[in-house]
PDB file of N, CA and C in Angstrom:
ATOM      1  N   UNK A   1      55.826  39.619 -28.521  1.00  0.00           N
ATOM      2  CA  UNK A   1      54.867  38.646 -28.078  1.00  0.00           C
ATOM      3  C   UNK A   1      55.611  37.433 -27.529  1.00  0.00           C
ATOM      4  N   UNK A   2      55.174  37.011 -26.717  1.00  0.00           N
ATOM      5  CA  UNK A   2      55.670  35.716 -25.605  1.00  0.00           C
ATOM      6  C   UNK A   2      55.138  34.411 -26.316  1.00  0.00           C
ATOM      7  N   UNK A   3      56.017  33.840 -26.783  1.00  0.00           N
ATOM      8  CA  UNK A   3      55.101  32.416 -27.207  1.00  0.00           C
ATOM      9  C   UNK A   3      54.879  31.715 -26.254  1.00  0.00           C
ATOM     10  N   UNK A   4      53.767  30.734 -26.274  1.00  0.00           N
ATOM     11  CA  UNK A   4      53.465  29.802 -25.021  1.00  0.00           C
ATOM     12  C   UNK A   4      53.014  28.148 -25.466  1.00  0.00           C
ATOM     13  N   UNK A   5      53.607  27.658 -25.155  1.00  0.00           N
ATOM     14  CA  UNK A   5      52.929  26.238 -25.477  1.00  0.00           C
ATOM     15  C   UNK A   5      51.580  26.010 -26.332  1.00  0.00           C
ATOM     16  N   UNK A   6      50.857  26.924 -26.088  1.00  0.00           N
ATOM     17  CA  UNK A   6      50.021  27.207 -27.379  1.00  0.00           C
ATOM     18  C   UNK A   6      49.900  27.843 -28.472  1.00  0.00           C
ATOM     19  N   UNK A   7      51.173  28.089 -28.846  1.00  0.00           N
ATOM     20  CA  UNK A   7      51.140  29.459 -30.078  1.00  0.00           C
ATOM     21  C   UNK A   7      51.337  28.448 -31.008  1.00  0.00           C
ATOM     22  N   UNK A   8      50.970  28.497 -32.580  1.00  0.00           N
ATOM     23  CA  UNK A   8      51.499  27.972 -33.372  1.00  0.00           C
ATOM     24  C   UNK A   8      51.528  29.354 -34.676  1.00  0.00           C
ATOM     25  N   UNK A   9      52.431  28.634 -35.757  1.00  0.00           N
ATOM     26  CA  UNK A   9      52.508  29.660 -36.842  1.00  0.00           C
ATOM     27  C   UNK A   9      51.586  29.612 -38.074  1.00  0.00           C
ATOM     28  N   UNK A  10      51.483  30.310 -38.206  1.00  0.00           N
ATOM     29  CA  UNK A  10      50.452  29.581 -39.568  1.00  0.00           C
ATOM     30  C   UNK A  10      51.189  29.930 -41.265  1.00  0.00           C
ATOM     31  N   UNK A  11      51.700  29.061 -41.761  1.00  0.00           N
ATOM     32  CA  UNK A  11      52.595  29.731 -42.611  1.00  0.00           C
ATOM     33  C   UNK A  11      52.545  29.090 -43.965  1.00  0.00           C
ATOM     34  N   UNK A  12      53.406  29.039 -44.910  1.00  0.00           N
ATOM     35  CA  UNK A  12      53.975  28.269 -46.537  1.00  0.00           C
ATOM     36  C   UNK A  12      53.915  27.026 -45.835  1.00  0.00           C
ATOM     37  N   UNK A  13      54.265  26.333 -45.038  1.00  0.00           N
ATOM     38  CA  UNK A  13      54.506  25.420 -44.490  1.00  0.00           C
ATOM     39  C   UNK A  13      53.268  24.500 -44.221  1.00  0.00           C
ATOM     40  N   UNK A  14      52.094  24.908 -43.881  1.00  0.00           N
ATOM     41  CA  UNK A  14      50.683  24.546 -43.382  1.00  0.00           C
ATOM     42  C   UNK A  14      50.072  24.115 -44.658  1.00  0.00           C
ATOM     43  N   UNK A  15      49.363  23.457 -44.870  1.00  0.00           N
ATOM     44  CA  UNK A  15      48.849  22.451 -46.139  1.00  0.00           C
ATOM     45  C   UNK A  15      47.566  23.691 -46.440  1.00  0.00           C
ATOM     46  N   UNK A  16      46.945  24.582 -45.581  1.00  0.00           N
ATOM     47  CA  UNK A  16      45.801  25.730 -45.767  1.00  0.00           C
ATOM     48  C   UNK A  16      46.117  26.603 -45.875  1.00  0.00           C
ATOM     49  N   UNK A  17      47.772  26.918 -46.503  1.00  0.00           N
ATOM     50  CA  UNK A  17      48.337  28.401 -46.107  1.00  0.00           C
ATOM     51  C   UNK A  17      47.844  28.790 -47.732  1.00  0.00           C
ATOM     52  N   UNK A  18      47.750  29.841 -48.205  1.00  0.00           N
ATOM     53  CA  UNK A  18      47.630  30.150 -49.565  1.00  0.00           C
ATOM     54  C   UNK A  18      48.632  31.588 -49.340  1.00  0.00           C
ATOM     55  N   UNK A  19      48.814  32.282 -50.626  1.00  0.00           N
ATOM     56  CA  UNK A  19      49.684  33.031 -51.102  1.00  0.00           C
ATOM     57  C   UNK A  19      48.966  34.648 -50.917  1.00  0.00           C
ATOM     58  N   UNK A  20      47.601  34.071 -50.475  1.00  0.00           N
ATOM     59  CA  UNK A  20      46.225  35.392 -50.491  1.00  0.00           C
ATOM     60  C   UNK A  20      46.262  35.680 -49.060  1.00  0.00           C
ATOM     61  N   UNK A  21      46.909  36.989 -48.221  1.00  0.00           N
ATOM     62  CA  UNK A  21      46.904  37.419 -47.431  1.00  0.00           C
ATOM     63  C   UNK A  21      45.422  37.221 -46.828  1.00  0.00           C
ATOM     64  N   UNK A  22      44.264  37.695 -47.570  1.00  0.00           N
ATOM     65  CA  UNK A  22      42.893  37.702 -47.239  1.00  0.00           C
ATOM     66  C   UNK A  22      42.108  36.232 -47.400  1.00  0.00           C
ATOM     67  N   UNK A  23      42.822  35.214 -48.003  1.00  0.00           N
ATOM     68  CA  UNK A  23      41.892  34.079 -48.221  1.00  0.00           C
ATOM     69  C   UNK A  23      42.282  33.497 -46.892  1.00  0.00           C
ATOM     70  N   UNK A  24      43.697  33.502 -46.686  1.00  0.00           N
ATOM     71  CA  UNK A  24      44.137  33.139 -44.901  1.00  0.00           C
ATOM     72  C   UNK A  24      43.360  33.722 -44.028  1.00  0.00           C
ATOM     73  N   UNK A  25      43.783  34.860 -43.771  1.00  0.00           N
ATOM     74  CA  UNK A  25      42.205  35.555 -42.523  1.00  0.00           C
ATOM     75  C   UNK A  25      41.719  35.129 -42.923  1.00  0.00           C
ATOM     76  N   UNK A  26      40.719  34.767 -43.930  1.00  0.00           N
ATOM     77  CA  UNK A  26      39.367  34.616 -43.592  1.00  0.00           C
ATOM     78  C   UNK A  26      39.230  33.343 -43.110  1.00  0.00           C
ATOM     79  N   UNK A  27      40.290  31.856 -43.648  1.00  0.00           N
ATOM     80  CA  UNK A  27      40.176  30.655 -43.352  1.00  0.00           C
ATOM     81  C   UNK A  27      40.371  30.772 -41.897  1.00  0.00           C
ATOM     82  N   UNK A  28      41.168  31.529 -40.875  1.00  0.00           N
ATOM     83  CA  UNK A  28      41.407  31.101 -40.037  1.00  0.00           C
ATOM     84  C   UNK A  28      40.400  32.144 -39.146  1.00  0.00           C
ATOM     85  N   UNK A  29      39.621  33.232 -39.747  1.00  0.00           N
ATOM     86  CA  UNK A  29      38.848  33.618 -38.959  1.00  0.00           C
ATOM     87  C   UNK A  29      36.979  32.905 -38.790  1.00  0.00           C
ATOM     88  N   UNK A  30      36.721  32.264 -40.439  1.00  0.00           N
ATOM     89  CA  UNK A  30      35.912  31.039 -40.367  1.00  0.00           C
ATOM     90  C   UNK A  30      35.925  30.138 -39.148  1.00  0.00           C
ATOM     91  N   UNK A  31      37.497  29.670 -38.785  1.00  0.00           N
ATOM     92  CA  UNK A  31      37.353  28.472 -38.368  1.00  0.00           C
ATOM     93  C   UNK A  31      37.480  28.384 -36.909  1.00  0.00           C
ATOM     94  N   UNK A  32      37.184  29.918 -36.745  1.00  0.00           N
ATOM     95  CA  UNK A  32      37.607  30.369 -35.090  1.00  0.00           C
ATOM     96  C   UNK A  32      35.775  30.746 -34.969  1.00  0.00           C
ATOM     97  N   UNK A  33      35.222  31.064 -36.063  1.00  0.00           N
ATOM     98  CA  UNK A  33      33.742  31.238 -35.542  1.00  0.00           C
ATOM     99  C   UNK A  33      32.906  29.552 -35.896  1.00  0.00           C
ATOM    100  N   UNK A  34      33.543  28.901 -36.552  1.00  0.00           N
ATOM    101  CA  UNK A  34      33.170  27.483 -36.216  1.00  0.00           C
ATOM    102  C   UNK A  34      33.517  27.051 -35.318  1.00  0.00           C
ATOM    103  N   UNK A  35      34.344  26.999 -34.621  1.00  0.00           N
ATOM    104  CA  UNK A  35      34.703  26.209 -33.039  1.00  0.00           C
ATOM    105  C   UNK A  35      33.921  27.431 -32.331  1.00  0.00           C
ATOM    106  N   UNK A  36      33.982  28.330 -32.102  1.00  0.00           N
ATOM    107  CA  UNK A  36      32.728  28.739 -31.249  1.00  0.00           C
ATOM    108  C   UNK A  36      31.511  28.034 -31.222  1.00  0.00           C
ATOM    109  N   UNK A  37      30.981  28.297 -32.345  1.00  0.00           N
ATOM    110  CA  UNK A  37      29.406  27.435 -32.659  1.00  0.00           C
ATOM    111  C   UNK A  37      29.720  26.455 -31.822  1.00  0.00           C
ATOM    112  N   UNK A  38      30.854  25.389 -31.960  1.00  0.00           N
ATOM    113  CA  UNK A  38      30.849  23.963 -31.741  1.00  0.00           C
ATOM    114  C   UNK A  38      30.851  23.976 -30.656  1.00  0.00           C
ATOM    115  N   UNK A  39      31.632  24.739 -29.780  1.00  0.00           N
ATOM    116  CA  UNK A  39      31.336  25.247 -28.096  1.00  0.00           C
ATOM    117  C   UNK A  39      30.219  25.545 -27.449  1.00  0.00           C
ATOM    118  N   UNK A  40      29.364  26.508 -28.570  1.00  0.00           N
ATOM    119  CA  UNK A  40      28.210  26.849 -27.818  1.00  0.00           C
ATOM    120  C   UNK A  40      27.085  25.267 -27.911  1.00  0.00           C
ATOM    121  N   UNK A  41      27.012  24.866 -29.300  1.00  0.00           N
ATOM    122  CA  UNK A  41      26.625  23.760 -29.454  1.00  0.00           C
ATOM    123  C   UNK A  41      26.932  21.913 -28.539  1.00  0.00           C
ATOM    124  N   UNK A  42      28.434  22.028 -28.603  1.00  0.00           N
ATOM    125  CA  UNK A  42      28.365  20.842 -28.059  1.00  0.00           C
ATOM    126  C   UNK A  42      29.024  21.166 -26.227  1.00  0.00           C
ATOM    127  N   UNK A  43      29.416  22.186 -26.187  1.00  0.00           N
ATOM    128  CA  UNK A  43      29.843  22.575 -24.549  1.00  0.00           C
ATOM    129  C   UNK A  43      31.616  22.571 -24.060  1.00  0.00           C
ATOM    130  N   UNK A  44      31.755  21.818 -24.855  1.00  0.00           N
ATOM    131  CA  UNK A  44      33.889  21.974 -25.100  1.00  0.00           C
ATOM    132  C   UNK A  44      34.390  21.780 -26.034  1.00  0.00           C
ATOM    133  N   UNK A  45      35.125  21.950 -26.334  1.00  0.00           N
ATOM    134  CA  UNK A  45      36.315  21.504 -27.717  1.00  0.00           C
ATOM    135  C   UNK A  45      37.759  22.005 -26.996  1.00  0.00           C
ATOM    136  N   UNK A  46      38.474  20.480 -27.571  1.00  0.00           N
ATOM    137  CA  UNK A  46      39.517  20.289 -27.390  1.00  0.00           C
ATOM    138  C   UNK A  46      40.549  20.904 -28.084  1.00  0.00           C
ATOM    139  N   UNK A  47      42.177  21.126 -27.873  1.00  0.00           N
ATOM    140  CA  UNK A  47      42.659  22.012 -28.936  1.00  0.00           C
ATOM    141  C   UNK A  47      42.959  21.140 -30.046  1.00  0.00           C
ATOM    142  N   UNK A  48      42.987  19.859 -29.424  1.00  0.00           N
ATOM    143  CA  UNK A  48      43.484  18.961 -30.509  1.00  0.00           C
ATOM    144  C   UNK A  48      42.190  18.834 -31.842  1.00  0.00           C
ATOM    145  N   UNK A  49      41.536  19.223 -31.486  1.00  0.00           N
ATOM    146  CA  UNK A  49      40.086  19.437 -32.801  1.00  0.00           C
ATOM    147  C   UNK A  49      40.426  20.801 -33.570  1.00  0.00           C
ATOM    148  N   UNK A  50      40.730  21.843 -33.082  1.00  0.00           N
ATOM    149  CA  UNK A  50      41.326  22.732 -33.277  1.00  0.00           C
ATOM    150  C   UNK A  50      42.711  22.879 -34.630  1.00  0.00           C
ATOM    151  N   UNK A  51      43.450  22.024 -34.062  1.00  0.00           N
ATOM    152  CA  UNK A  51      44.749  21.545 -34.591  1.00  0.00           C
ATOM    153  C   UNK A  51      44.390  20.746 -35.796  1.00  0.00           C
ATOM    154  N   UNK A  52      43.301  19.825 -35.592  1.00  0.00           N
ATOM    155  CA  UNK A  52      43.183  19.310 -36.928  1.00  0.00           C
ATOM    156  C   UNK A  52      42.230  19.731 -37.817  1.00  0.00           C
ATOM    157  N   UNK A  53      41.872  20.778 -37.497  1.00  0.00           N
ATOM    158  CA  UNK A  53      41.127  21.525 -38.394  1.00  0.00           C
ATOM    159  C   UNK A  53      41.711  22.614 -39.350  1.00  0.00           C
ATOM    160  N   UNK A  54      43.128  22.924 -38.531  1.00  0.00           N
ATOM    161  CA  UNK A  54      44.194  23.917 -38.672  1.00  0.00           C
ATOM    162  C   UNK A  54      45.337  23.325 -39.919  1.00  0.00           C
ATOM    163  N   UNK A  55      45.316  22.178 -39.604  1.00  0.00           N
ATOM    164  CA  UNK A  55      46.764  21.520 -40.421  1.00  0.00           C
ATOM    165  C   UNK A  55      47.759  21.623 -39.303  1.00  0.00           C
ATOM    166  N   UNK A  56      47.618  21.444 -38.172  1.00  0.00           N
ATOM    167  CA  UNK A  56      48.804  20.966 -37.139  1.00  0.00           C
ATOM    168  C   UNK A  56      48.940  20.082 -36.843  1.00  0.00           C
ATOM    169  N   UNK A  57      50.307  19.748 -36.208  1.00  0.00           N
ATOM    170  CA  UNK A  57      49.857  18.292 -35.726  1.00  0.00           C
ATOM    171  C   UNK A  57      48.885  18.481 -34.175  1.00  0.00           C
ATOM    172  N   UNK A  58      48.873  17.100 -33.958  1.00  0.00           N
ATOM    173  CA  UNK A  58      48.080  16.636 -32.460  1.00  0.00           C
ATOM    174  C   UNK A  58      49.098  16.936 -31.624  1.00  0.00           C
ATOM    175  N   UNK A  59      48.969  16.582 -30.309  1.00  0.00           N
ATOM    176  CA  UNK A  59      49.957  17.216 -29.252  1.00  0.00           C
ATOM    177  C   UNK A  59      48.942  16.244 -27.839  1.00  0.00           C
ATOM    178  N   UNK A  60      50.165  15.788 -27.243  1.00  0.00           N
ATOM    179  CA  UNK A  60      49.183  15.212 -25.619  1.00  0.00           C
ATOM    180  C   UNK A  60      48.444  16.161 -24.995  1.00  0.00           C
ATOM    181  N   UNK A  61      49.115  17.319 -25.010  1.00  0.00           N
ATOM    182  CA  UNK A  61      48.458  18.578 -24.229  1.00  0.00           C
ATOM    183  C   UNK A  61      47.008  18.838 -24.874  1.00  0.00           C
ATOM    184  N   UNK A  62      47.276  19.002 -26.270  1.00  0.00           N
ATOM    185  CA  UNK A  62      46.221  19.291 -26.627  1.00  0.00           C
ATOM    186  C   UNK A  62      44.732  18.237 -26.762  1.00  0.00           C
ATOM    187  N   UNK A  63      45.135  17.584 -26.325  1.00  0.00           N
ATOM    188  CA  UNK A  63      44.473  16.162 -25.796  1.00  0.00           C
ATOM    189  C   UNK A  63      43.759  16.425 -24.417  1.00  0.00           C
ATOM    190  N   UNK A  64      44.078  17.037 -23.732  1.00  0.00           N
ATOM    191  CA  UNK A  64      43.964  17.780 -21.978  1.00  0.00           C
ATOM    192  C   UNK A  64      42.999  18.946 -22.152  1.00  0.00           C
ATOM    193  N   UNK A  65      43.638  20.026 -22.883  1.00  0.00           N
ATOM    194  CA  UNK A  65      43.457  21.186 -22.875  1.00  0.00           C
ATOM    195  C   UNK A  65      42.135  21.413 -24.048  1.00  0.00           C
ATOM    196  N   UNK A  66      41.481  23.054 -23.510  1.00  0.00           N
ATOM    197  CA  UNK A  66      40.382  23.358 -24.569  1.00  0.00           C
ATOM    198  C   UNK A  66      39.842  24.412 -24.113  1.00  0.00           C
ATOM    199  N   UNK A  67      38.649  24.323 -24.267  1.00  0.00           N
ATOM    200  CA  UNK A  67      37.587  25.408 -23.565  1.00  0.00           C
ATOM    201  C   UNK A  67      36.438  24.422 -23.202  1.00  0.00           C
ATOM    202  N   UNK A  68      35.725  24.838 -22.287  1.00  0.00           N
ATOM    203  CA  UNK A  68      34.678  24.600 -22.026  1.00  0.00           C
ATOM    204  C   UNK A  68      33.719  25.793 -21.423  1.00  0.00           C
ATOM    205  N   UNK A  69      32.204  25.534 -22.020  1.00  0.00           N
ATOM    206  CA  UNK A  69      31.210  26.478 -22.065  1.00  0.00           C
ATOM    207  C   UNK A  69      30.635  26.790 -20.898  1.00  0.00           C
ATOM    208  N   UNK A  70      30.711  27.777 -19.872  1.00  0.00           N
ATOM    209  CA  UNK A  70      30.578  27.783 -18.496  1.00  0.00           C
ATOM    210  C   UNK A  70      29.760  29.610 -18.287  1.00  0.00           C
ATOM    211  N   UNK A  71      29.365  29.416 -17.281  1.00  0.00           N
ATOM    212  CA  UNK A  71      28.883  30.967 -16.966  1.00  0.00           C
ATOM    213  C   UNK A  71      29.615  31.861 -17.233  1.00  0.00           C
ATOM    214  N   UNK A  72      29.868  32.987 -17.836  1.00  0.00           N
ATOM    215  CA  UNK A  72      30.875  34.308 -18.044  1.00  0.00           C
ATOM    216  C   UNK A  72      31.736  33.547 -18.767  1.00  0.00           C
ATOM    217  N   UNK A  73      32.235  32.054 -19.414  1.00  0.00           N
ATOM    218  CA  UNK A  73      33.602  32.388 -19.783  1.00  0.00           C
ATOM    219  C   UNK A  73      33.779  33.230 -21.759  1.00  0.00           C
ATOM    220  N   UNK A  74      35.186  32.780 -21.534  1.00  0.00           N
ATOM    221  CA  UNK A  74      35.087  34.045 -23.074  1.00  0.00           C
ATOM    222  C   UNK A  74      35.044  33.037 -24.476  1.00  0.00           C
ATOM    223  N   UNK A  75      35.046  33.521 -25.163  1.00  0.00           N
ATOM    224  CA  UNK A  75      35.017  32.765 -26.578  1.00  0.00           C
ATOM    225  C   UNK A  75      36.434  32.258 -26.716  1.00  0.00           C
ATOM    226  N   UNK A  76      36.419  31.300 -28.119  1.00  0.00           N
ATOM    227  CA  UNK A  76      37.837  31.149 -27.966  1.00  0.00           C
ATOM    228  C   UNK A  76      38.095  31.929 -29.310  1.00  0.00           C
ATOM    229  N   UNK A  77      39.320  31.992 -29.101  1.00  0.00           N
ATOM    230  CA  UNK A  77      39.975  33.136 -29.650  1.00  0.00           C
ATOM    231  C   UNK A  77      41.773  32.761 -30.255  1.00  0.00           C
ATOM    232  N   UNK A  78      41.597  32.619 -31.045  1.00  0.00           N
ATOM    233  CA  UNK A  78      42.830  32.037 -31.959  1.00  0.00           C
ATOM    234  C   UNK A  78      44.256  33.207 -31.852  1.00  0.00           C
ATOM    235  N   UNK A  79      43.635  34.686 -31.553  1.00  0.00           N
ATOM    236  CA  UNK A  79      44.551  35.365 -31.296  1.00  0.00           C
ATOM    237  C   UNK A  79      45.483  35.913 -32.426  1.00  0.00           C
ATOM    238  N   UNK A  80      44.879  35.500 -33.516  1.00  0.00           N
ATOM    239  CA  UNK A  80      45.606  36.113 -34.805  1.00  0.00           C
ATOM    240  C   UNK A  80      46.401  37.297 -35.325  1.00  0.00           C
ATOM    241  N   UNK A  81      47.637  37.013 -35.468  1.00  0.00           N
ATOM    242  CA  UNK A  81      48.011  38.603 -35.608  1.00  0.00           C
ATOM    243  C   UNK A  81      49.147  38.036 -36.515  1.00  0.00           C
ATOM    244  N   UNK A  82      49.031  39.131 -37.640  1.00  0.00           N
ATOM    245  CA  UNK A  82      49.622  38.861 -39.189  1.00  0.00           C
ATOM    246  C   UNK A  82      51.338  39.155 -39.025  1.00  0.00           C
ATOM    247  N   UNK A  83      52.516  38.327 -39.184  1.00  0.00           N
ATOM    248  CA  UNK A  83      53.471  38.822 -39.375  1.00  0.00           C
ATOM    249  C   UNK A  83      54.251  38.540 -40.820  1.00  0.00           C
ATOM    250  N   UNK A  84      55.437  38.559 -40.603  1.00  0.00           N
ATOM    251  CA  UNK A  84      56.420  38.677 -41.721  1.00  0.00           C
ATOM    252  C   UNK A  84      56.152  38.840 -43.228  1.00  0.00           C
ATOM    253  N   UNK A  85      55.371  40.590 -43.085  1.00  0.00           N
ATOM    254  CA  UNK A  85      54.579  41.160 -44.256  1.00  0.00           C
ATOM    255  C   UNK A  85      55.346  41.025 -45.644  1.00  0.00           C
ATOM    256  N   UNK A  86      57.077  40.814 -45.794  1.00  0.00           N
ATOM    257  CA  UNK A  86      57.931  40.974 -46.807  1.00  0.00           C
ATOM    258  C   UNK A  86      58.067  39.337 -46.990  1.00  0.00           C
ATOM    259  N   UNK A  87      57.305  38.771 -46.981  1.00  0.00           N
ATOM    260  CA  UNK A  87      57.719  36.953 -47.530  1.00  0.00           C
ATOM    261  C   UNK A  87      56.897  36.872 -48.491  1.00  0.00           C
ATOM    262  N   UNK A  88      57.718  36.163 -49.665  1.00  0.00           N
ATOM    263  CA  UNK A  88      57.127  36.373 -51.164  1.00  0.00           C
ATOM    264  C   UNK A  88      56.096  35.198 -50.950  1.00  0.00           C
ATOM    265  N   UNK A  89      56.076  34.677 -49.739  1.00  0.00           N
ATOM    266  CA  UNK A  89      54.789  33.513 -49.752  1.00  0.00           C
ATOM    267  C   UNK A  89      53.489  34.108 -49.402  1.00  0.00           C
ATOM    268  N   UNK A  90      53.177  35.130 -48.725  1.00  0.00           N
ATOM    269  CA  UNK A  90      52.437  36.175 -48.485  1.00  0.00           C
ATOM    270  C   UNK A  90      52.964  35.922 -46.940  1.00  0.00           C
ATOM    271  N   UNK A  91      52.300  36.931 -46.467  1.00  0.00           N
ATOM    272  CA  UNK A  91      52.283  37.295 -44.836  1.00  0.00           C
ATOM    273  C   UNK A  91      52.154  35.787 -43.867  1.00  0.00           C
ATOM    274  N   UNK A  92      52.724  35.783 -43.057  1.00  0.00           N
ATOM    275  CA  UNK A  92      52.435  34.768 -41.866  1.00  0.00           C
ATOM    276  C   UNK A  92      51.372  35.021 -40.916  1.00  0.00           C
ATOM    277  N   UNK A  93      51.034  34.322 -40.196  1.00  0.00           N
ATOM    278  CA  UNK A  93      50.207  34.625 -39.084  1.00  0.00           C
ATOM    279  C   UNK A  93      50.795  33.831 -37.686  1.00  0.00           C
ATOM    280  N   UNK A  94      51.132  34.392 -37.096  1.00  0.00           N
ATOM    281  CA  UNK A  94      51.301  33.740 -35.292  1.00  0.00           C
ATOM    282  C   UNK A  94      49.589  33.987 -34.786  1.00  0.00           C
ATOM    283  N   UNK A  95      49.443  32.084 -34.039  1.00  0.00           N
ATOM    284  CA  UNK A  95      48.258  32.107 -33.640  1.00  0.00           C
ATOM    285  C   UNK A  95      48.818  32.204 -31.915  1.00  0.00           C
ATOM    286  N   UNK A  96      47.623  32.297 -31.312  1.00  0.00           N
ATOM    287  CA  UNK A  96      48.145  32.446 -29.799  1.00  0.00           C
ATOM    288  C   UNK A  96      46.827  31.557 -29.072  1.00  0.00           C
ATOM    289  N   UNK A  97      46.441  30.988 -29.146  1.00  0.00           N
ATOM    290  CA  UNK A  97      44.922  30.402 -28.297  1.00  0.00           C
ATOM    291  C   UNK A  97      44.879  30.134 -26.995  1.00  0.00           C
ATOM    292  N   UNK A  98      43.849  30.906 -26.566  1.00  0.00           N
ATOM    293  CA  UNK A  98      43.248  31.372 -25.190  1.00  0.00           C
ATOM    294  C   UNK A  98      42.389  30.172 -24.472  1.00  0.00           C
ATOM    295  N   UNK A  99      43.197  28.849 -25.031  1.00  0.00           N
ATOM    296  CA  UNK A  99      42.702  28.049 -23.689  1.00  0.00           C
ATOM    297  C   UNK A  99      42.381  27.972 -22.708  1.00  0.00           C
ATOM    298  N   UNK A 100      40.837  27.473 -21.783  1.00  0.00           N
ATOM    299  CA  UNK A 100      40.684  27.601 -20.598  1.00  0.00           C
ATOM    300  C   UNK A 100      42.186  27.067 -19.456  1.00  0.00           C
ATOM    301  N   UNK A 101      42.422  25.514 -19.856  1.00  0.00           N
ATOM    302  CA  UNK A 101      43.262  25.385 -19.478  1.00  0.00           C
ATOM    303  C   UNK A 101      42.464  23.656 -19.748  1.00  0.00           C
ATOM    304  N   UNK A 102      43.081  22.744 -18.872  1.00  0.00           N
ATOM    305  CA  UNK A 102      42.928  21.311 -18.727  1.00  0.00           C
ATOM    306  C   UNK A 102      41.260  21.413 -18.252  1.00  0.00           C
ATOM    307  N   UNK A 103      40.697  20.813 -19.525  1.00  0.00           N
ATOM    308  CA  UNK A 103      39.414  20.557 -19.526  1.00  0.00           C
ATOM    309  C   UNK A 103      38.678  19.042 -19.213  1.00  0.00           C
ATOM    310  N   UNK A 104      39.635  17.989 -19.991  1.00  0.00           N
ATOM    311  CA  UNK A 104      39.320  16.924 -19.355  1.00  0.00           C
ATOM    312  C   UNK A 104      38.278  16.302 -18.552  1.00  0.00           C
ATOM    313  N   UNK A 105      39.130  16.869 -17.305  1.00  0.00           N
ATOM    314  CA  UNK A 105      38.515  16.564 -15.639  1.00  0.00           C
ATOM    315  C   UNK A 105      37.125  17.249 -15.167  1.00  0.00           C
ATOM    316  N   UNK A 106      36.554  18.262 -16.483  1.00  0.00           N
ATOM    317  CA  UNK A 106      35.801  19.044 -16.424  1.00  0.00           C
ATOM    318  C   UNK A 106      34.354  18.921 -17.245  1.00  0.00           C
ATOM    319  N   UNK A 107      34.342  17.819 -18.054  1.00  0.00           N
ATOM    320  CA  UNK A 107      33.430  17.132 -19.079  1.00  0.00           C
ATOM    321  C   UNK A 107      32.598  16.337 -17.527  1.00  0.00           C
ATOM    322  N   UNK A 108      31.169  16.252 -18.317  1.00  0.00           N
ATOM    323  CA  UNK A 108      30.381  14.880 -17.510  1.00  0.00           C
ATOM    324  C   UNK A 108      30.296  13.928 -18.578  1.00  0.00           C
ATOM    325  N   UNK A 109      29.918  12.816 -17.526  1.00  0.00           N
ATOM    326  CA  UNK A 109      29.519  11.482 -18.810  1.00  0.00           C
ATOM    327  C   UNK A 109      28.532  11.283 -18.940  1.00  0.00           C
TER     328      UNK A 109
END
């Protein structure tokens, strides 16, 4: 997998990581069908809402960047996929998020 300016890890390290392979999915699959809602509900979210919902830090980019709710586009999608199954902290997760791209310029007032 290619990391990209949007990947982060989700790990021992993260203040929401727990030791429960399954209490992780589920926190981070919760919080990927709550920012949907919040998309369909409020029309964008930023990654930086994202991030602090996550235990990451903020980021300028992610200040720019997001999704926004438009004809055909896709959900967002955290991209979850479980690694380093042998860490006595439990499993990791690499996130990957499918940002539209720079949303910003794309909000009305």
């Amino acid at each position: 997998m290619t990391a990209s300016l949007y990947t982060r890890t989700f790990d021992a390290y993260n203040k929401h990581f727990s030791n429960s392979q399954k209490d992780n999915e589920m926190f981070l699959v919760v919080q990927q069908n709550y920012f949907n809602d919040r998309l369909n509900a409020r029309g964008y979210v930023f990654l930086n809402d994202v991030y602090d919902v996550l235990g990451f830090e903020r980021t300028a980019r992610g200040q720019l960047v997001g999704w926004v709710k438009q004809e055909g586009s896709n959900p967002i999608d955290f991209g979850i996929k479980e690694i380093g199954e042998d860490d006595p902290n439990g499993p990791a997760f690499v996130l990957s998020f499918n940002v539209d791209g720079i949303i910003y310029d794309k909000l009305s007032d």
